[in-house]
Every structure is written in structure tokens, then in C-alpha cells.
N, C-alpha and C. Protein backbone atom coordinates (compact mmCIF):
# COMPACT_ATOMS: atom_id res chain seq x y z
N UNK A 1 21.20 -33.07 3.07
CA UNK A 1 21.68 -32.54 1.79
C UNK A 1 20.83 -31.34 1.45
N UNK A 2 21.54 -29.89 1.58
CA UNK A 2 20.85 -29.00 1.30
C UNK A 2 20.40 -28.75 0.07
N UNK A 3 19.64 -27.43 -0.18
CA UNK A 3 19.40 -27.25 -1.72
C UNK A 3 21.00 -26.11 -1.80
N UNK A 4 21.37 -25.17 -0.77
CA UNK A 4 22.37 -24.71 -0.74
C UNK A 4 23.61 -25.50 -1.19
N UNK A 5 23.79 -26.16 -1.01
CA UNK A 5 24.94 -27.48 -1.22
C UNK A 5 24.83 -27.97 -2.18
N UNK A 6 23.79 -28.43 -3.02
CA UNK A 6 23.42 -28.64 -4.36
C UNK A 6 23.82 -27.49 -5.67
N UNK A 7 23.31 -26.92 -5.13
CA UNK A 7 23.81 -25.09 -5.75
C UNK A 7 25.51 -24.65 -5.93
N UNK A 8 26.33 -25.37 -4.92
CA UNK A 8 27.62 -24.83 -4.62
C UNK A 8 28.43 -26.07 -5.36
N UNK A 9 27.84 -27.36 -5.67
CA UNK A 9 27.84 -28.38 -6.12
C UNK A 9 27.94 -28.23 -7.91
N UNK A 10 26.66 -27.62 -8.28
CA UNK A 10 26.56 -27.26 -9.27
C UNK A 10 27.69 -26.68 -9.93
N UNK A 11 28.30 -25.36 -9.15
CA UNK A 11 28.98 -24.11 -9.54
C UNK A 11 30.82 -25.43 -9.60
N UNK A 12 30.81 -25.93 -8.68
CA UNK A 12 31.72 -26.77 -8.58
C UNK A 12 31.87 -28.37 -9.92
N UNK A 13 31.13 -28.35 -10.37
CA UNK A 13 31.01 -29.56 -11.24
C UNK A 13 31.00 -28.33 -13.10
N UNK A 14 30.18 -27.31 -12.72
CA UNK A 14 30.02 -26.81 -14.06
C UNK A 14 31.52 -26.53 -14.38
N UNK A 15 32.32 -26.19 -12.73
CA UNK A 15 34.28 -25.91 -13.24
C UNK A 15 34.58 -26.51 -14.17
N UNK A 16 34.55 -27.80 -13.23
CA UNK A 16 35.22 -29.20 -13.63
C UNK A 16 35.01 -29.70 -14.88
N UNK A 17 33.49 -29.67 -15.59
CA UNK A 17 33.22 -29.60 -17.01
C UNK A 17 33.92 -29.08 -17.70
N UNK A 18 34.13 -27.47 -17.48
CA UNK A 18 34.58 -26.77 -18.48
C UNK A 18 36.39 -26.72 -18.64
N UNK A 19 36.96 -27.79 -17.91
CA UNK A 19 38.17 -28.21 -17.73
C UNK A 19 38.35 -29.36 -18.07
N UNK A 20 36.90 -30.31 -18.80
CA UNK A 20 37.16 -31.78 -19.34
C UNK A 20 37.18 -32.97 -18.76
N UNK A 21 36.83 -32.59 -17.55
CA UNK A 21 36.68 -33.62 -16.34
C UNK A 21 35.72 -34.61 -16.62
N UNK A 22 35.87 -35.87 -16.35
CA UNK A 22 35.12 -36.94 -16.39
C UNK A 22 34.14 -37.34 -15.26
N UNK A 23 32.95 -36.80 -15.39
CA UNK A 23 32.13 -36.81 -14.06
C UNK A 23 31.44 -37.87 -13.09
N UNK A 24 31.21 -38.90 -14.32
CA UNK A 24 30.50 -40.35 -14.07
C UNK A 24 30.51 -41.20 -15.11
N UNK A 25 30.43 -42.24 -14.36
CA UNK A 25 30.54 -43.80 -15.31
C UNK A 25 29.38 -44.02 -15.63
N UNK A 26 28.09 -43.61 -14.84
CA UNK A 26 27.09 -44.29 -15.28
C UNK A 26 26.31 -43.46 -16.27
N UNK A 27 25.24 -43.62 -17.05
CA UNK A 27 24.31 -42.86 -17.84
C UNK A 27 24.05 -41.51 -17.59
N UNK A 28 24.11 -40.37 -18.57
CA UNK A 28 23.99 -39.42 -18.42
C UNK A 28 22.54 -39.01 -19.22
N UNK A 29 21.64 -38.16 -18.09
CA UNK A 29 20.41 -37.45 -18.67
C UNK A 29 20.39 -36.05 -18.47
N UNK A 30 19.40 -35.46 -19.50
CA UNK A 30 19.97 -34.23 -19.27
C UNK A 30 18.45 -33.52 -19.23
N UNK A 31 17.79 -32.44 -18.48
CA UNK A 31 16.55 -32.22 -18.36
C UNK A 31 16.51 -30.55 -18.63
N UNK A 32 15.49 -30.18 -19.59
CA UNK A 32 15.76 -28.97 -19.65
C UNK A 32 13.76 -28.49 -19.22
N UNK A 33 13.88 -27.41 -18.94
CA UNK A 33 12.42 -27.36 -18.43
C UNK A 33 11.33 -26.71 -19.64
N UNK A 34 11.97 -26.48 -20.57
CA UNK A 34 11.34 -25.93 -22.30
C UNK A 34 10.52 -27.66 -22.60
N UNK A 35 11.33 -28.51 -22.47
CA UNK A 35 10.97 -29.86 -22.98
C UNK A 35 12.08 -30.26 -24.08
N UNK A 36 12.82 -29.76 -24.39
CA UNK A 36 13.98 -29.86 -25.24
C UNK A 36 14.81 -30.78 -25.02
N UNK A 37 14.76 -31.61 -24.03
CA UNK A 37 15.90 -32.33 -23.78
C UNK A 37 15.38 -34.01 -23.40
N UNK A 38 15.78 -34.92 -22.55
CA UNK A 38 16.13 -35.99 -22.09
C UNK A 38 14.36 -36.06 -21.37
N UNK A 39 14.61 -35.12 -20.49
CA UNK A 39 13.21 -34.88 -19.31
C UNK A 39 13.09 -33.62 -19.32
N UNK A 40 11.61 -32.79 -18.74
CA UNK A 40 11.25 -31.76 -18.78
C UNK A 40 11.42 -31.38 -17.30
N UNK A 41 11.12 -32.09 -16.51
CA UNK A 41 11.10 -32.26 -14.98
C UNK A 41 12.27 -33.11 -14.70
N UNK A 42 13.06 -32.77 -13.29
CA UNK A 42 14.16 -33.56 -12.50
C UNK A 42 13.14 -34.56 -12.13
N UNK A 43 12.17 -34.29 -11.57
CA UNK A 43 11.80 -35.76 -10.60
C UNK A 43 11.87 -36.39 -11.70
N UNK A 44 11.37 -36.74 -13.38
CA UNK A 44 11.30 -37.97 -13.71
C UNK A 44 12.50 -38.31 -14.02
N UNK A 45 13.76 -37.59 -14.03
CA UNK A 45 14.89 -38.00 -14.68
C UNK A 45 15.69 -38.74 -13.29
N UNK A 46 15.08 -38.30 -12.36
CA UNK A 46 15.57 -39.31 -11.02
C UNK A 46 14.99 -40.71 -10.56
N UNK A 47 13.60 -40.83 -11.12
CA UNK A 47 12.85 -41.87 -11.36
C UNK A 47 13.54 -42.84 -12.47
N UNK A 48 14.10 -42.42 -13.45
CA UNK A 48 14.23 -43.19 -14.64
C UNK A 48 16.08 -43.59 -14.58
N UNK A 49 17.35 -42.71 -13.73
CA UNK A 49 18.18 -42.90 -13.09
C UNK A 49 18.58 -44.10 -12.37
N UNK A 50 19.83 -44.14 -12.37
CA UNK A 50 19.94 -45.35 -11.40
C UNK A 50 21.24 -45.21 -10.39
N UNK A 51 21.76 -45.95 -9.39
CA UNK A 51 23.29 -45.10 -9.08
C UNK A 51 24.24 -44.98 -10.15
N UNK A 52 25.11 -44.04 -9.85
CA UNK A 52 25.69 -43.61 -10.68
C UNK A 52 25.61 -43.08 -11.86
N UNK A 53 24.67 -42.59 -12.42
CA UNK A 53 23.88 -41.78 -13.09
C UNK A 53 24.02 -40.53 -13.19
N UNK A 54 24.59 -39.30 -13.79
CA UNK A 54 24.31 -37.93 -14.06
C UNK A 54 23.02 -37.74 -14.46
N UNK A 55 22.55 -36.47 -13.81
CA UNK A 55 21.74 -35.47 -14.53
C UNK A 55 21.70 -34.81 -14.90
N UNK A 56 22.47 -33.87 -15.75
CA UNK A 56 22.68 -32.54 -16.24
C UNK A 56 21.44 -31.66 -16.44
N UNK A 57 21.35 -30.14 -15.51
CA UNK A 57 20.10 -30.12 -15.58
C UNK A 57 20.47 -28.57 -16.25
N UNK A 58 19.58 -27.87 -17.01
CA UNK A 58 19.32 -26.57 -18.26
C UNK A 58 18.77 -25.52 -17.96
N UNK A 59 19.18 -24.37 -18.25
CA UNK A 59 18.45 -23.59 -17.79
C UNK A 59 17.07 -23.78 -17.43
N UNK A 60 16.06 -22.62 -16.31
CA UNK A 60 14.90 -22.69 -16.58
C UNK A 60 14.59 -22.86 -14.66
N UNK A 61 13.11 -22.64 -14.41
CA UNK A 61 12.28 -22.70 -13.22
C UNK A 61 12.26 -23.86 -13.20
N UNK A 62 12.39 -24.93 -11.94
CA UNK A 62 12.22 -25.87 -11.94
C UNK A 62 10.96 -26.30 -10.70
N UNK A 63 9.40 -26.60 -11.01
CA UNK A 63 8.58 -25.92 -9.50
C UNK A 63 8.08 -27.28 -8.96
N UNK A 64 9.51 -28.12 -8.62
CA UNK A 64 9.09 -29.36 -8.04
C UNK A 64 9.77 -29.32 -6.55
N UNK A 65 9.77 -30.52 -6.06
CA UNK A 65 10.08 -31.57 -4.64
C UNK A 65 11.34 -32.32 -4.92
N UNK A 66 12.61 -32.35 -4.89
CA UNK A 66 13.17 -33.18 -5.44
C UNK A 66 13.28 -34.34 -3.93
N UNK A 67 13.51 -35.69 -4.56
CA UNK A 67 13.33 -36.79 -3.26
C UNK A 67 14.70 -37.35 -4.18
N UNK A 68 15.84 -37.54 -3.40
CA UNK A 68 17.18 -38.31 -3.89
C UNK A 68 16.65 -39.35 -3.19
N UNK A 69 16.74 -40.40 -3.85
CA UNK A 69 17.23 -41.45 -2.78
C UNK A 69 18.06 -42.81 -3.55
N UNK A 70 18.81 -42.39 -4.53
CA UNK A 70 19.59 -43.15 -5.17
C UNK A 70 21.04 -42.09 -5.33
N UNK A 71 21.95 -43.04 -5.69
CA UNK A 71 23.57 -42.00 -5.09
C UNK A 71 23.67 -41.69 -7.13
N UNK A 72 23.32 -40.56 -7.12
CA UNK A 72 23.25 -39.56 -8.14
C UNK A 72 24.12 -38.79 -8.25
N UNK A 73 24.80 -38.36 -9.51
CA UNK A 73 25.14 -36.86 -9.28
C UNK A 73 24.49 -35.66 -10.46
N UNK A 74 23.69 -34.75 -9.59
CA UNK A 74 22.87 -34.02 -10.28
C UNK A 74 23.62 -32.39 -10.75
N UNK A 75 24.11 -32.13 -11.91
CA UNK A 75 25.03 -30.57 -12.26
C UNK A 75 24.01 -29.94 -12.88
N UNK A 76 24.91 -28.71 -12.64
CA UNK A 76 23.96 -27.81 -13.80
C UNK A 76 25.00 -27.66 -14.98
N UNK A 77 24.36 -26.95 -15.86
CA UNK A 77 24.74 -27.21 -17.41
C UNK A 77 26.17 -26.18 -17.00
N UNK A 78 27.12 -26.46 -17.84
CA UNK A 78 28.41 -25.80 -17.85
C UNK A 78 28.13 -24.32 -18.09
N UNK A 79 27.21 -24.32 -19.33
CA UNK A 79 27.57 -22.74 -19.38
C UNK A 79 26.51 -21.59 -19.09
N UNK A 80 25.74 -22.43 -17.80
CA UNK A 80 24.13 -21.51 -17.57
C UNK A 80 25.60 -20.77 -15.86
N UNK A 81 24.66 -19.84 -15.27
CA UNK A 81 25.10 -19.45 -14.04
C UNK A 81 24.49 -19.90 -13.03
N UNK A 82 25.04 -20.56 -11.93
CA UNK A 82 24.45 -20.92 -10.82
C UNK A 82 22.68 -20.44 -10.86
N UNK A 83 22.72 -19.23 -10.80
CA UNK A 83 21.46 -18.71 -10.66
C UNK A 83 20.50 -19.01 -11.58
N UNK A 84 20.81 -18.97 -12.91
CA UNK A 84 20.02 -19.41 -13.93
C UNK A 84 19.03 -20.75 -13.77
N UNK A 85 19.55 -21.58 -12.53
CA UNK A 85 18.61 -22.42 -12.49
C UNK A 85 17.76 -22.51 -10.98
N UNK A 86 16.85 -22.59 -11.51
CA UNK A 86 15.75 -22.31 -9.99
C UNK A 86 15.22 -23.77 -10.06
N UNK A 87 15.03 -24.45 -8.21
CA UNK A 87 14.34 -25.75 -7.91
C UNK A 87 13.52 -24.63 -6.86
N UNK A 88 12.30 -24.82 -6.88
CA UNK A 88 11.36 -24.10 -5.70
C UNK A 88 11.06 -24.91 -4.71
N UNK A 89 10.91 -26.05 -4.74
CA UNK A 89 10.13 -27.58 -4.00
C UNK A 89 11.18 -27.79 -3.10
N UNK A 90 12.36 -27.40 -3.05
CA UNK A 90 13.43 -27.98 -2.43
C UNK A 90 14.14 -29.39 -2.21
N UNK A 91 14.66 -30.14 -1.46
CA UNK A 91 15.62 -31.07 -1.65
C UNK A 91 15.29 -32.10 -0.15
N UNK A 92 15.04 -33.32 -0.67
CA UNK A 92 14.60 -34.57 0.41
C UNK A 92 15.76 -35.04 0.13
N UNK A 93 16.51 -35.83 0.89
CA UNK A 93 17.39 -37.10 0.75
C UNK A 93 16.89 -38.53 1.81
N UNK A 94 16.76 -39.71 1.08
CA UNK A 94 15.96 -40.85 1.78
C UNK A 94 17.36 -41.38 2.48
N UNK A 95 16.94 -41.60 3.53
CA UNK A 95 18.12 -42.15 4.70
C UNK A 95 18.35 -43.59 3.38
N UNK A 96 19.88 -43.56 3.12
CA UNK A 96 20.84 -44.43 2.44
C UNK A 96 21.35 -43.65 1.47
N UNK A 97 20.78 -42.76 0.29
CA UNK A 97 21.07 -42.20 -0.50
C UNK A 97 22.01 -41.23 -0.49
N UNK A 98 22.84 -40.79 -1.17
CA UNK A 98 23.58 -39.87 -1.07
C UNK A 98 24.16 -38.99 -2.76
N UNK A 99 23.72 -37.89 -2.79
CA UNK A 99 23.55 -36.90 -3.80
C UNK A 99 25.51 -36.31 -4.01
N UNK A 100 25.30 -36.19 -5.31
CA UNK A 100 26.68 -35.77 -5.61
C UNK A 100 26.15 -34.19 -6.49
N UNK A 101 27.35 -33.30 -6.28
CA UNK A 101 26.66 -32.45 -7.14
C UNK A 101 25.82 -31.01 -6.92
């Protein structure tokens, strides 16, 4: 699971938002990197996640490691631009897990 694919994921789910789409059944968190939101950091909002779980993630630098290893689906906010959001640490997936998003 790339960070490329995550990115194209993003641009693909922020559509679908802004068309009313129903993304997930399970709990939605939302992480902005100001501290404004749910979590400040993805890793803890993937720690505190469970399957089926959104993360909606907010503008902003994000200068972590992300490790999936629960079946997530992680978007970016509807109305930021793909680019607007930066992960530097890049993207692990733990053999079982599988990332949506």
C-alpha cells in the first residue's frame, strides 16, 4: 500500500464526499495537525481506531511513520487539495491489514 495510492485514494473519497456518499459504518475521527480536532497526529488516531473506522485527516504537515495494520479507511478532508496534505514518514501496511482510502 503505497503513500501514492493513499494520495489518489484521498482525491477519490474527497469526490465521493462532496457528492454525499456514505463512506463507513464504523466511527469517524478526524485529525488536524494545528490540534483542532479529534487527534493532532494520524498515528494516534490509528491507535485509538478500530476496523472499519474513518479518519478524516486536515490540512497541514504531517512528520510521522504511518503503520496500518487494521482495515481503515483514511481521506483527506473534502475541501483541502490533494496536496495540501503532506505525510513525510511514509506508509507501512502489517501483513493482514488492508487500508482504504
Amino acid at each position: 500500500y503505497s503513500f501514492c495510492t493513499l494520495l489518489e485514494g484521498w482525491q477519490h473519497k474527497r469526490d465521493m464526499a462532496s457528492e454525499g456518499a456514505v463512506l463507513s459504518e464504523g466511527r469517524h475521527f478526524v485529525v488536524m495537525a494545528n490540534g483542532s480536532a479529534d487527534f493532532q497526529n494520524i498515528t494516534d488516531a490509528l491507535r485509538e481506531c478500530a476496523d472499519g473506522d474513518t479518519i478524516m485527516v486536515k490540512i497541514g504537515r504531517y512528520d510521522e511513520k504511518l503503520t496500518l495494520d487494521k482495515n481503515v479507511t483514511i481521506q483527506g478532508d473534502p475541501s483541502c487539495e490533494v496536496t495540501d496534505i503532506i505525510i513525510t514518514g511514509g506508509v507501512v501496511c502489517k501483513k493482514g491489514a488492508r487500508g482504504q482510502g
